[in-house]
Protein backbone atom coordinates (compact mmCIF):
# COMPACT_ATOMS: atom_id res chain seq x y z
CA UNK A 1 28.21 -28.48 -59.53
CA UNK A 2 24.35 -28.53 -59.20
CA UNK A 3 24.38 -32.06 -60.14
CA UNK A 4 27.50 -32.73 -57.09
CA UNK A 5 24.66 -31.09 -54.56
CA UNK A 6 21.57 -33.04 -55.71
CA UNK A 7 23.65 -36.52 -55.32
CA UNK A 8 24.68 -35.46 -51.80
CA UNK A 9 20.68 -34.43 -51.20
CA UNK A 10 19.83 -37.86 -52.08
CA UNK A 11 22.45 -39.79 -50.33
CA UNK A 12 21.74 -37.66 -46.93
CA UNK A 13 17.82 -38.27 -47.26
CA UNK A 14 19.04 -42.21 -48.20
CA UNK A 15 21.19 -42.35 -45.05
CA UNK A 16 18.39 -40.28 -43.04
CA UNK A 17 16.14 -42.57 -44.20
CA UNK A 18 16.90 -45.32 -42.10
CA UNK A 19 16.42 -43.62 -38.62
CA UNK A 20 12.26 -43.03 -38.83
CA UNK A 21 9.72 -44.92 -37.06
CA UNK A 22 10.10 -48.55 -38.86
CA UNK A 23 12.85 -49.30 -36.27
CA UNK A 24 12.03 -52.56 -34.78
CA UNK A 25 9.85 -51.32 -32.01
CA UNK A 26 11.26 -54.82 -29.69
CA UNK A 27 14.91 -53.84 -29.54
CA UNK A 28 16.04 -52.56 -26.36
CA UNK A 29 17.08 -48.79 -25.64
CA UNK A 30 20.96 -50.47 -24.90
CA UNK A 31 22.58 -52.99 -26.68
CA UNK A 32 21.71 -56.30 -26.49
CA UNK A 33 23.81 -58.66 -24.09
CA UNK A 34 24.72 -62.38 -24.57
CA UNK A 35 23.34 -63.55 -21.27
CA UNK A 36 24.76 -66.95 -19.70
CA UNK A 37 22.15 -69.45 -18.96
CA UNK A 38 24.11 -72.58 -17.84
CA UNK A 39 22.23 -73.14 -14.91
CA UNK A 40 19.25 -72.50 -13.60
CA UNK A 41 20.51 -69.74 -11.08
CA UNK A 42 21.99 -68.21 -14.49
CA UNK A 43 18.76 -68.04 -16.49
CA UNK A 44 16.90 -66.57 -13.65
CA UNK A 45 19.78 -63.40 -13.81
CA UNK A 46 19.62 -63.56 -17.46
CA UNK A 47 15.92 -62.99 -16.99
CA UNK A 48 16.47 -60.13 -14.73
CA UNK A 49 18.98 -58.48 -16.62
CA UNK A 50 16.82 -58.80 -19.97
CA UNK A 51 13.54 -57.07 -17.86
CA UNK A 52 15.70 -54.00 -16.36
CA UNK A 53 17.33 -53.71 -19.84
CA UNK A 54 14.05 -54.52 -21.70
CA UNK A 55 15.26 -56.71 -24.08
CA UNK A 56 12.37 -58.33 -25.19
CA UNK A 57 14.76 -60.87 -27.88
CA UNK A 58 16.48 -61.89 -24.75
CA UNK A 59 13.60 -62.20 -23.01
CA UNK A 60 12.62 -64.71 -25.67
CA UNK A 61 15.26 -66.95 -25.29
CA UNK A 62 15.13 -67.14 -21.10
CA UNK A 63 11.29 -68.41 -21.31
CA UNK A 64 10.47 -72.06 -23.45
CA UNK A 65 7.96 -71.33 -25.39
CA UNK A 66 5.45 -73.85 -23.30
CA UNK A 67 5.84 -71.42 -20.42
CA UNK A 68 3.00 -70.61 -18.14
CA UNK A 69 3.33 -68.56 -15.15
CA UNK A 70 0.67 -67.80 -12.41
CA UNK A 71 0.18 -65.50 -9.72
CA UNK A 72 -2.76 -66.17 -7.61
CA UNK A 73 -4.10 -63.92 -4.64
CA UNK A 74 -5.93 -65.30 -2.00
CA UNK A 75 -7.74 -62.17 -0.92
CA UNK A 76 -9.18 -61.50 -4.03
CA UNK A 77 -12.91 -63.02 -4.76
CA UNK A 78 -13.40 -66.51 -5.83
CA UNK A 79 -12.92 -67.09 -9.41
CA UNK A 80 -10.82 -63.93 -10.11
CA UNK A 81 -7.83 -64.90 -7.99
CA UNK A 82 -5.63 -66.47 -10.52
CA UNK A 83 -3.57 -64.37 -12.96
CA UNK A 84 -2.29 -66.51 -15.99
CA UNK A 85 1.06 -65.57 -17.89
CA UNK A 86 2.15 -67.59 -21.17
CA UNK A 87 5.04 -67.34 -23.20
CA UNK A 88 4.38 -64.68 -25.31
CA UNK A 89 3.15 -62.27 -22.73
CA UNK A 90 6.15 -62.00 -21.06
CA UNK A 91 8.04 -60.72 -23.81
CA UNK A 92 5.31 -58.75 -25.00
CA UNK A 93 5.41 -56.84 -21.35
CA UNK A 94 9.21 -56.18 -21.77
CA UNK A 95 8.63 -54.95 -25.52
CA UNK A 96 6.06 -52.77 -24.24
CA UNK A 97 8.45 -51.58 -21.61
CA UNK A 98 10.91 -50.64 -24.12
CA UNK A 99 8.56 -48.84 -26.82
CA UNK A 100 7.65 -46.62 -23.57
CA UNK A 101 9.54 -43.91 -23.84
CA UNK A 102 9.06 -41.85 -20.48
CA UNK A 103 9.97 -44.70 -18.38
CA UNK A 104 13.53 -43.78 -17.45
CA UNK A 105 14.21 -46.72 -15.10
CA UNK A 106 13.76 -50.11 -13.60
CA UNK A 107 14.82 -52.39 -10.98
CA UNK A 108 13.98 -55.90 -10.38
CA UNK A 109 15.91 -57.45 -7.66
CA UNK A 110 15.07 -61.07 -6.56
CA UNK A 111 17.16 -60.53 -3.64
CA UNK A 112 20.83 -62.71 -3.95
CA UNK A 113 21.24 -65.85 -5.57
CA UNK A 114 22.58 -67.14 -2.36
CA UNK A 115 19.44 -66.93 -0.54
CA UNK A 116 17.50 -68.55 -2.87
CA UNK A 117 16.22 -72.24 -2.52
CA UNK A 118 17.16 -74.62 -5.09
CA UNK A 119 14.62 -77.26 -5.06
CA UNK A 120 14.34 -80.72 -7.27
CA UNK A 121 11.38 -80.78 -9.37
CA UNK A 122 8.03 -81.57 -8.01
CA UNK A 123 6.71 -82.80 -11.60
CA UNK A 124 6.76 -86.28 -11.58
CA UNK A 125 6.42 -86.44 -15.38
CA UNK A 126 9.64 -84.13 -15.45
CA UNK A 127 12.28 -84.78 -13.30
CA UNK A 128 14.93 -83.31 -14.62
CA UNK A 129 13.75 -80.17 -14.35
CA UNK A 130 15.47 -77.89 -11.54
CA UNK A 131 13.22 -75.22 -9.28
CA UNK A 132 14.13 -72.34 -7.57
CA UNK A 133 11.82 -70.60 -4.67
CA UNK A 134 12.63 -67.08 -3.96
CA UNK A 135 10.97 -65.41 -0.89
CA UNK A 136 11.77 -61.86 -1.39
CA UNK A 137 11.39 -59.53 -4.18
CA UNK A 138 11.34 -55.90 -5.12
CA UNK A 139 10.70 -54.22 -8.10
CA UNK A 140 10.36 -50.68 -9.16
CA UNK A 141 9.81 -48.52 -12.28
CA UNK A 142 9.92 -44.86 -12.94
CA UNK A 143 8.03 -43.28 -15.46
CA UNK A 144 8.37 -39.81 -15.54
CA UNK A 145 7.92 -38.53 -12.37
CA UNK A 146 5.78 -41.02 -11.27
CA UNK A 147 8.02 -44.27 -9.08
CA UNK A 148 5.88 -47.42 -8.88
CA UNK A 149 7.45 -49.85 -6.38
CA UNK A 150 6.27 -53.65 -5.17
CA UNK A 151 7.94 -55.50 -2.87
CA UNK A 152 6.60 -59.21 -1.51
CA UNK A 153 7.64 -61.82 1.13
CA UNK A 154 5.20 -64.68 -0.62
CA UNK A 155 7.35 -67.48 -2.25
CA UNK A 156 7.96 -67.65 -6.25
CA UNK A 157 8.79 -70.73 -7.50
CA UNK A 158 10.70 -71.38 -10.80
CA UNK A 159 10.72 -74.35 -12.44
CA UNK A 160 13.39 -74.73 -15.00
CA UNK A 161 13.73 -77.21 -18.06
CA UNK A 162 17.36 -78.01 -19.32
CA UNK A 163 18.09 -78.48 -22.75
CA UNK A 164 21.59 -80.76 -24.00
CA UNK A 165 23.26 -79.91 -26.62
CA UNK A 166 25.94 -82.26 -25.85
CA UNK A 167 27.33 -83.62 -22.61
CA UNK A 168 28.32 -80.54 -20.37
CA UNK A 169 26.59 -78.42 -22.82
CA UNK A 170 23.58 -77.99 -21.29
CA UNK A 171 20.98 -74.78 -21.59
CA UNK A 172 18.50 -73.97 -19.04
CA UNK A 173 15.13 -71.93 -19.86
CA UNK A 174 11.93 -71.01 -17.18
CA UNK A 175 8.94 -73.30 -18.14
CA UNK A 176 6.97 -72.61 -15.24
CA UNK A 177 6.23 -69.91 -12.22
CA UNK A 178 4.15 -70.08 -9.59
CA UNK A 179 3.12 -67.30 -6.32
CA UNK A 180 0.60 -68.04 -3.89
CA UNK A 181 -0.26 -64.66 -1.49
CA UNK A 182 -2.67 -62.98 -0.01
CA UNK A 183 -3.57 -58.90 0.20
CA UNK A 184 -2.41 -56.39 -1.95
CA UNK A 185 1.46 -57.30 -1.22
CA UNK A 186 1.05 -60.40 -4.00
């Protein structure tokens, strides 16, 4: 009988085991979603989706990994008014986002698809890449008891580059994003 109770001791601490702190710190607080990402309209839900849900493997797979975004504020003094974003800080952000555990929510709404601009591509070298402008956004996050909310009217541009699998199989990810502003709204 003594022997019965050690073998359940050790399969309890094996099975116990398992739920400590080498859990992929990365993995989103709710199940990860198959997002659809068609079209470019698609991938740019697919990317908001994956950043309210912080699912930074998702968020992987909606950038290409040549992706540079910028932000650039026109108030701010010469030489320190471009922000650069590449690849692997955006899903480092969302990780982040999901290792903190206080923050309790977040919304990102890039106002609805239907009143964004679908634009061709204004890369000469690349033009089969598809770009979206968006004129409004809001965004908020609550951590703790503390909301932190942003909302701005300057245009964001997203630039999209389509990869074919085969004919009508075709899988869009963000290469590029651009926003030009000015004052703290940016």
């Amino acid at each position: 009988m003594r022997r019965a109770g050690w073998i359940v001791a050790m399969l309890a601490m094996a099975v116990l085991g398992g739920c400590g702190s080498d859990d992929n710190p990365t993995e989103p607080p709710i199940p990860t979603l198959k997002y659809d990402r068609t079209t470019p309209q698609n991938t740019l839900l697919a990317m908001q989706t994956a950043y309210v849900a912080r699912d930074s493997l998702e968020t992987k797979q909606v950038y290409d990994s040549s992706y540079v975004g910028a932000s650039t504020n026109l108030s701010d003094p010469p030489g320190s008014q471009v922000s650069i974003f590449q690849y692997q800080d955006e899903f480092a952000h969302v990780a982040t986002l999901a290792r903190t555990l206080t923050i309790v929510a977040i919304t990102l709404d890039l106002g609805p698809s239907s009143s964004w601009s679908r634009l061709p591509s204004d890369d000469p070298s690349h033009p089969e890449w598809a770009m979206i402008q968006i004129s409004n956004f809001h965004g908020e996050l609550v951590d703790g008891a503390t909301l932190y909310s942003f909302t701005s009217t300057n245009p964001m541009t997203f630039a999209f580059i389509p990869t074919v699998a085969a004919p009508g199989d075709t899988t869009w990810k963000i290469i590029r994003w651009t926003e030009i502003g000015s004052g703290s709204g940016i």
